[in-house]
N, C-alpha and C. Protein backbone atom coordinates (compact mmCIF):
# COMPACT_ATOMS: atom_id res chain seq x y z
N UNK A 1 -14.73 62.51 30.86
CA UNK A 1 -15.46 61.29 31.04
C UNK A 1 -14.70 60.41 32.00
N UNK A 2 -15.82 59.78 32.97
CA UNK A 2 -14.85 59.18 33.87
C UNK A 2 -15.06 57.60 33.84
N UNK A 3 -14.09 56.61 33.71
CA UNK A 3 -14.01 55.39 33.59
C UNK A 3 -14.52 54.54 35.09
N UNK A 4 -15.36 54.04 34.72
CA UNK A 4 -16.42 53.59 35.93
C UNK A 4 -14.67 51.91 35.97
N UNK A 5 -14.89 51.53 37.58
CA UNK A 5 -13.97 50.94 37.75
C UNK A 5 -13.98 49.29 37.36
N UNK A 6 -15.11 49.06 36.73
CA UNK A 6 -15.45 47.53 36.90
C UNK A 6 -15.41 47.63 34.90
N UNK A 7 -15.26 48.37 33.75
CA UNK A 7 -14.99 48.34 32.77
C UNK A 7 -13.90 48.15 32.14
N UNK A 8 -12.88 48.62 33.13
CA UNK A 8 -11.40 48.09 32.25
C UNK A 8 -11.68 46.31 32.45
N UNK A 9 -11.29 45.75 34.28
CA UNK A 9 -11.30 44.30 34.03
C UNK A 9 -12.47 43.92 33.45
N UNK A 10 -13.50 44.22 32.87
CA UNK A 10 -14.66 43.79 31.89
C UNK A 10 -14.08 43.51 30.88
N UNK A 11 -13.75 44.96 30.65
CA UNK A 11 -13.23 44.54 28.62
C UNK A 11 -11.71 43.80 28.33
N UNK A 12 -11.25 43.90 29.40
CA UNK A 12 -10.15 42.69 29.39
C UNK A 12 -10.27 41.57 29.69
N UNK A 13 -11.19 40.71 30.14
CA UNK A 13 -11.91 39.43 30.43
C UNK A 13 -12.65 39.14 28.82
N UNK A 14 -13.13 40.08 28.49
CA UNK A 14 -13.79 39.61 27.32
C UNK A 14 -13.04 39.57 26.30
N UNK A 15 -11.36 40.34 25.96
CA UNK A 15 -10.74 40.04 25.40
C UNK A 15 -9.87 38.71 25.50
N UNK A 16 -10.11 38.19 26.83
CA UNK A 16 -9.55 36.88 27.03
C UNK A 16 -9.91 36.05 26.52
N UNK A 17 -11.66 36.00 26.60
CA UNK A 17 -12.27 35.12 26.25
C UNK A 17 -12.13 34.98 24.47
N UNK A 18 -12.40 36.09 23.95
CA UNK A 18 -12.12 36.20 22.53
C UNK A 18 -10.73 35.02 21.73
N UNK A 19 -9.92 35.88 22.41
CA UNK A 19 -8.60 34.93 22.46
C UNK A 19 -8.39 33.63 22.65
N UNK A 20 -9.28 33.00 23.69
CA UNK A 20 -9.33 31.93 24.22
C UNK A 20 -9.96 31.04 22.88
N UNK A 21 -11.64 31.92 22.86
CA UNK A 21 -12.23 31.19 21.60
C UNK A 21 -11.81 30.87 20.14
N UNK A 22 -10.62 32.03 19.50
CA UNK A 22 -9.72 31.78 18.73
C UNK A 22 -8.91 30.50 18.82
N UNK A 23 -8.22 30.33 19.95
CA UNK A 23 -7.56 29.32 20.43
C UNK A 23 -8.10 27.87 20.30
N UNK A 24 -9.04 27.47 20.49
CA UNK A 24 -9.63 26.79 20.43
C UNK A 24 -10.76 26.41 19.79
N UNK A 25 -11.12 26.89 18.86
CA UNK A 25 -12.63 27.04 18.11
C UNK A 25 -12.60 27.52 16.45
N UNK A 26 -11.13 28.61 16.70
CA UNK A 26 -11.07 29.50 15.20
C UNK A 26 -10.29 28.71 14.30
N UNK A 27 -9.91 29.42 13.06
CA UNK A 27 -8.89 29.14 12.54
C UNK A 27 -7.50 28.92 13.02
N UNK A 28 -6.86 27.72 12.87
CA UNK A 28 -5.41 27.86 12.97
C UNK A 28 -5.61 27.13 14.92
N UNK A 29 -6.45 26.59 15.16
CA UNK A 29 -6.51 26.64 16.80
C UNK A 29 -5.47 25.08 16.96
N UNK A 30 -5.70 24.97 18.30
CA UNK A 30 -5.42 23.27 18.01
C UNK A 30 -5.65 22.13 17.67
N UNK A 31 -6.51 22.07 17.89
CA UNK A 31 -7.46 20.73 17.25
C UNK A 31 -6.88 20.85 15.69
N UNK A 32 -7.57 21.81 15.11
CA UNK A 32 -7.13 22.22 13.48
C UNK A 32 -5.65 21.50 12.96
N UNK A 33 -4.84 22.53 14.26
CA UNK A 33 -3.47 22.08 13.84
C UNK A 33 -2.81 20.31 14.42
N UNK A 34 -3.67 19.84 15.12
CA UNK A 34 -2.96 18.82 15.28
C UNK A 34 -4.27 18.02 14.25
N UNK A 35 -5.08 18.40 13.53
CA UNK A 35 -5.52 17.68 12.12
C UNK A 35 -4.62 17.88 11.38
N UNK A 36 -4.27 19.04 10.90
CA UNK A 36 -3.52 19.11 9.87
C UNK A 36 -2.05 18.51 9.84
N UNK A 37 -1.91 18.10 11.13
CA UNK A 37 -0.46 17.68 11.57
C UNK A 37 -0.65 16.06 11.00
N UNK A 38 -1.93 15.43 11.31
CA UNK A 38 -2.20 14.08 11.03
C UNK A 38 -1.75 13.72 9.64
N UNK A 39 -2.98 15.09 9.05
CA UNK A 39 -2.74 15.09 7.11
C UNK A 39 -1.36 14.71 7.24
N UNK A 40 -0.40 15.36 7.37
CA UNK A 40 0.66 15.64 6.46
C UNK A 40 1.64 14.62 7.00
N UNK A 41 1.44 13.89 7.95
CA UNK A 41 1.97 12.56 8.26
C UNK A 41 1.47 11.69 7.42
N UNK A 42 0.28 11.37 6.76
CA UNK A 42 -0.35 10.80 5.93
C UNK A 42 -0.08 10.85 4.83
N UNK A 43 0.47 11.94 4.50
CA UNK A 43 0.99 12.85 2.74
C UNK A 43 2.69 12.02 2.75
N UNK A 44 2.75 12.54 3.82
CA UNK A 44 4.75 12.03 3.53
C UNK A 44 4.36 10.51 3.85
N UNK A 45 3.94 9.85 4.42
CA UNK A 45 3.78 8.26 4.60
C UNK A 45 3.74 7.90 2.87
N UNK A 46 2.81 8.45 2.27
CA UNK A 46 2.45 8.85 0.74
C UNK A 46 3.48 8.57 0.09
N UNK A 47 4.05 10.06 -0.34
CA UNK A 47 5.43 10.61 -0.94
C UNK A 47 5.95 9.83 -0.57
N UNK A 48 6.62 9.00 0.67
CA UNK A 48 7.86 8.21 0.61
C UNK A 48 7.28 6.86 0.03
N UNK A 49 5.99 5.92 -0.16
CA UNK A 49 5.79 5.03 -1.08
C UNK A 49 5.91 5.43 -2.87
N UNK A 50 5.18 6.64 -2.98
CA UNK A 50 5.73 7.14 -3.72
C UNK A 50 7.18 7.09 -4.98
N UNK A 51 7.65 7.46 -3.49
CA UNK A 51 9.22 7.86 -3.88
C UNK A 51 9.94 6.52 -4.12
N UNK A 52 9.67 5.69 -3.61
CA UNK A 52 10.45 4.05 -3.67
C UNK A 52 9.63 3.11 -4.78
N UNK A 53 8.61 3.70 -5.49
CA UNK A 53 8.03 3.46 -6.38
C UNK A 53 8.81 3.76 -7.49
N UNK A 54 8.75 5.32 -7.62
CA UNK A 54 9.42 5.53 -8.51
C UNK A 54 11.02 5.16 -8.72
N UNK A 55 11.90 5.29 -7.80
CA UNK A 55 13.09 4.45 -8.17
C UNK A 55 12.77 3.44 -8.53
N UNK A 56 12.04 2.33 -8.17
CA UNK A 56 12.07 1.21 -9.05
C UNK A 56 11.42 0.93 -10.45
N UNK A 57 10.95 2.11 -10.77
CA UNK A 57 10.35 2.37 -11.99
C UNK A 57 11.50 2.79 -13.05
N UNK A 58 12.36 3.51 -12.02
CA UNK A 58 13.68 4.43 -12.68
C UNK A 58 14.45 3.48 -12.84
N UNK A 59 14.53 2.01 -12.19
CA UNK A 59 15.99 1.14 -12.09
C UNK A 59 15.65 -0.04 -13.24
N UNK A 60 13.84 -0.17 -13.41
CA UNK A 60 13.74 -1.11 -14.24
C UNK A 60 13.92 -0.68 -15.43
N UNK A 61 13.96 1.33 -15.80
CA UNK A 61 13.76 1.66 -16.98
C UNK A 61 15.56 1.44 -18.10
N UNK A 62 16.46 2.11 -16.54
CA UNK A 62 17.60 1.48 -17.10
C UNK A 62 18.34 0.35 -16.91
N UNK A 63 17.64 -0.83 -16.81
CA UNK A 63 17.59 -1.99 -16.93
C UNK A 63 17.19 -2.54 -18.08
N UNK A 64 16.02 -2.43 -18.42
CA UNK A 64 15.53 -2.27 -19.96
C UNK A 64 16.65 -1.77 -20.97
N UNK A 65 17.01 -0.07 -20.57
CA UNK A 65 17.84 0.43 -21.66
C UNK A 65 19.13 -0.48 -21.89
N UNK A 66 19.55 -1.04 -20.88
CA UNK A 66 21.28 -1.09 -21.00
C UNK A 66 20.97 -2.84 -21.24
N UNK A 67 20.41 -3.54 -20.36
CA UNK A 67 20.76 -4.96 -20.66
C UNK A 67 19.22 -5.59 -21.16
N UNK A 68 20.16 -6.90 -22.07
CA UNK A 68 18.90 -7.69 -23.17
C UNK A 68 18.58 -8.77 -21.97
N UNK A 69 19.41 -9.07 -21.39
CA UNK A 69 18.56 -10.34 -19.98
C UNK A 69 17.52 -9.91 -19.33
N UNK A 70 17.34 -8.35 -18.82
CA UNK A 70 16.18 -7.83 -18.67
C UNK A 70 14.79 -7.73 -19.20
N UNK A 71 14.89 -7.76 -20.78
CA UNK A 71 14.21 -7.96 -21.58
C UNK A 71 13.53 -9.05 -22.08
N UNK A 72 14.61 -10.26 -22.01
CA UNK A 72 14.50 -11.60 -22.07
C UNK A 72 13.56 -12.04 -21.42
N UNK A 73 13.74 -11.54 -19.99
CA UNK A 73 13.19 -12.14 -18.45
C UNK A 73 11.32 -11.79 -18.92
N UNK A 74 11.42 -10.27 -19.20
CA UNK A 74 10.26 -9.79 -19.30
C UNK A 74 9.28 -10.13 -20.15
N UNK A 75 10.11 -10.98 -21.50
CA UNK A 75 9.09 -11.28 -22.41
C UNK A 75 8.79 -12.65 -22.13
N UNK A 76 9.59 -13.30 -21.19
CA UNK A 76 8.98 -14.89 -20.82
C UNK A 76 8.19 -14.63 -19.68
N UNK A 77 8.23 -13.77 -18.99
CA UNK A 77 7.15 -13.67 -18.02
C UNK A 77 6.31 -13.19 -18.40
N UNK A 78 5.57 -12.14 -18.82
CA UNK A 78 4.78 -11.57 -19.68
C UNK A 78 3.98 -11.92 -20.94
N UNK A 79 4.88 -12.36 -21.72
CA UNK A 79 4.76 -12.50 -22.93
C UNK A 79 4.65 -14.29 -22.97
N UNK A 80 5.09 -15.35 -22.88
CA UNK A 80 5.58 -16.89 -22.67
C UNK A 80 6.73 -17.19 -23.57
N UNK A 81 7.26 -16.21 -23.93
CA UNK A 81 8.28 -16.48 -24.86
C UNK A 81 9.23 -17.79 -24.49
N UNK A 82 9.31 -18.52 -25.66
CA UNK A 82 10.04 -19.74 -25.12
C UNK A 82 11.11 -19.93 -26.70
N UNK A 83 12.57 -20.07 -25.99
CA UNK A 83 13.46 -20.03 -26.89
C UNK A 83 13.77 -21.33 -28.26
N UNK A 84 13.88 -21.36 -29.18
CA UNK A 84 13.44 -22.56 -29.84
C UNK A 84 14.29 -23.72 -29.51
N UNK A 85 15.24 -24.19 -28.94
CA UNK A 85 16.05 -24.87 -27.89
C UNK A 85 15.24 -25.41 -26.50
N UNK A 86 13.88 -25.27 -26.39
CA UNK A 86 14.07 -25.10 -25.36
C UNK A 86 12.21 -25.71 -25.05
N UNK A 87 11.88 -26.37 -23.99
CA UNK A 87 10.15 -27.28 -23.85
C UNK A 87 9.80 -26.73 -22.79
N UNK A 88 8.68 -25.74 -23.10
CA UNK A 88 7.63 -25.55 -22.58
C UNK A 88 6.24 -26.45 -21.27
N UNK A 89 6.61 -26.24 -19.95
CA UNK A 89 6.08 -27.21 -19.35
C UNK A 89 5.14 -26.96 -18.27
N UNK A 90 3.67 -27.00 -18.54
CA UNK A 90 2.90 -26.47 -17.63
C UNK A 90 1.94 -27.25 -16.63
N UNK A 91 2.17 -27.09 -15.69
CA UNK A 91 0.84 -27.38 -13.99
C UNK A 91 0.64 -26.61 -13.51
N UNK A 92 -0.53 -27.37 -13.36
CA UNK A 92 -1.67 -26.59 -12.04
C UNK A 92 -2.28 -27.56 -10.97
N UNK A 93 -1.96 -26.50 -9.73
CA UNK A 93 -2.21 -27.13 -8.88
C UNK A 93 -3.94 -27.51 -9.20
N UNK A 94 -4.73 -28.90 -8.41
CA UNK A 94 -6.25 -28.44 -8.43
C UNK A 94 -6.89 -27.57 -7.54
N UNK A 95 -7.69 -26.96 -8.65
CA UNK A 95 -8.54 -26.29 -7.19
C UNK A 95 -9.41 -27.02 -6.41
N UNK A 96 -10.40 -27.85 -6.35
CA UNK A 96 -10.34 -28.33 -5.29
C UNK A 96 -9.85 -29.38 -4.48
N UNK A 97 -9.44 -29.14 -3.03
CA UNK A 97 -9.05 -30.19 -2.32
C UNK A 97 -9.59 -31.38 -2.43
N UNK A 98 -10.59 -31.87 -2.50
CA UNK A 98 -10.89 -32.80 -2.73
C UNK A 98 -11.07 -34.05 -4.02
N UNK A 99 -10.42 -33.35 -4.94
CA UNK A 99 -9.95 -33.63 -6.44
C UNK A 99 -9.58 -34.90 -6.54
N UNK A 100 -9.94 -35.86 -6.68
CA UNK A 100 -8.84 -36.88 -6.76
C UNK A 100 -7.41 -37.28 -7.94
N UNK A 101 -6.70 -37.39 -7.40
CA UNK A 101 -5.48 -37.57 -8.67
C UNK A 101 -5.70 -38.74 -9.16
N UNK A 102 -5.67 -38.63 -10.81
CA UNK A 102 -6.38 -39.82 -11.61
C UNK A 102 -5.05 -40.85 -11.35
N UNK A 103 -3.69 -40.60 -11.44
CA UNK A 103 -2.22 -41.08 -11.57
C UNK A 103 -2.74 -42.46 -10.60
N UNK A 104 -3.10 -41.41 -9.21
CA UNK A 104 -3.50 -41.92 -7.75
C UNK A 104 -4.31 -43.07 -7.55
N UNK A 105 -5.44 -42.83 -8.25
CA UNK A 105 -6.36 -43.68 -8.52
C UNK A 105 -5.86 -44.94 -9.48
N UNK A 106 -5.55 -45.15 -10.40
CA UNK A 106 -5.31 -46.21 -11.37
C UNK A 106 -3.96 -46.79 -10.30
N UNK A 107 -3.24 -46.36 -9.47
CA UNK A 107 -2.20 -47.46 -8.95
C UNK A 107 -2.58 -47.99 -8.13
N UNK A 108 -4.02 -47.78 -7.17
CA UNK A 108 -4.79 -48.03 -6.25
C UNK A 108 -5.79 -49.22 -7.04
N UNK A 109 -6.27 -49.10 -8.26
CA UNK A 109 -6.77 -50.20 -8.60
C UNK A 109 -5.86 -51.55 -9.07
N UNK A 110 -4.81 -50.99 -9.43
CA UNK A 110 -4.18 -52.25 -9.72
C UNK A 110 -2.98 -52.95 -8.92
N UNK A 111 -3.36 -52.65 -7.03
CA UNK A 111 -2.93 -53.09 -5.89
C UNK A 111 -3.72 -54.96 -6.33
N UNK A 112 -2.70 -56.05 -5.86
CA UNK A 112 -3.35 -56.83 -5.48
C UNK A 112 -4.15 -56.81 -4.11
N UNK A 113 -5.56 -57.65 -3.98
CA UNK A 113 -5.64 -57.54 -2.69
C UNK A 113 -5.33 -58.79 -2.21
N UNK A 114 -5.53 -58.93 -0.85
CA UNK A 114 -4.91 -60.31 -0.28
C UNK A 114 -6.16 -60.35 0.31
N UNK A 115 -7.17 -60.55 -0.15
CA UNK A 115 -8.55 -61.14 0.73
C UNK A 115 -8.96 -62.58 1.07
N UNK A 116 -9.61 -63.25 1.87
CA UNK A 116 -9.50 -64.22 1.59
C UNK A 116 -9.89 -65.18 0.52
């Protein structure tokens, strides 16, 4: 059998192309891999919040274990624990701006005026 001359570079062009379309189109091509490259910049961005999470999860736990000021702190913030020594004293700002302060008002009425 004799190999006609225009079939080898045929079927090697079409293996190019094959290749090519792998390259770019298949599994594993580029596009793919520079997605998957994105993911996993996204994953470790992750893992390292993660990770600094958990140490401070780990530093408050033996914080808790070893010292009572830790504890202290936590049950007056949390909790309002207030020591019996000791007066309880609460404000708030107003919410609205335009609020008038009553304090404000009563020293304003009892301005003399100088009218005529």
């Amino acid at each position: 059998m004799k190999l006609r001359p225009y079939l080898v570079p045929a079927a090697l062009a079409l293996l190019l192309l094959v290749l090519q379309g792998q390259l770019w189109f298949g599994r594993g091509s580029l596009p793919d891999v520079g997605d998957l490259r994105s993911q996993l910049s996204a994953l470790e961005e992750d893992n390292a919040a993660l990770h600094l999470r958990n140490e401070q999860i780990t530093s408050e736990l033996r914080d808790l274990k070893e010292g009572l000021e830790v504890i202290e702190a936590y049950a007056r913030k949390e909790l309002g624990m207030v020591k019996s020594n000791e007066i309880f004293v609460q404000y708030a700002k107003p919410t609205n701006p335009n609020t008038v302060d009553p304090a404000a008002a009563r020293s304003s009425d009892q301005t003399p005026s100088t009218g005529p």
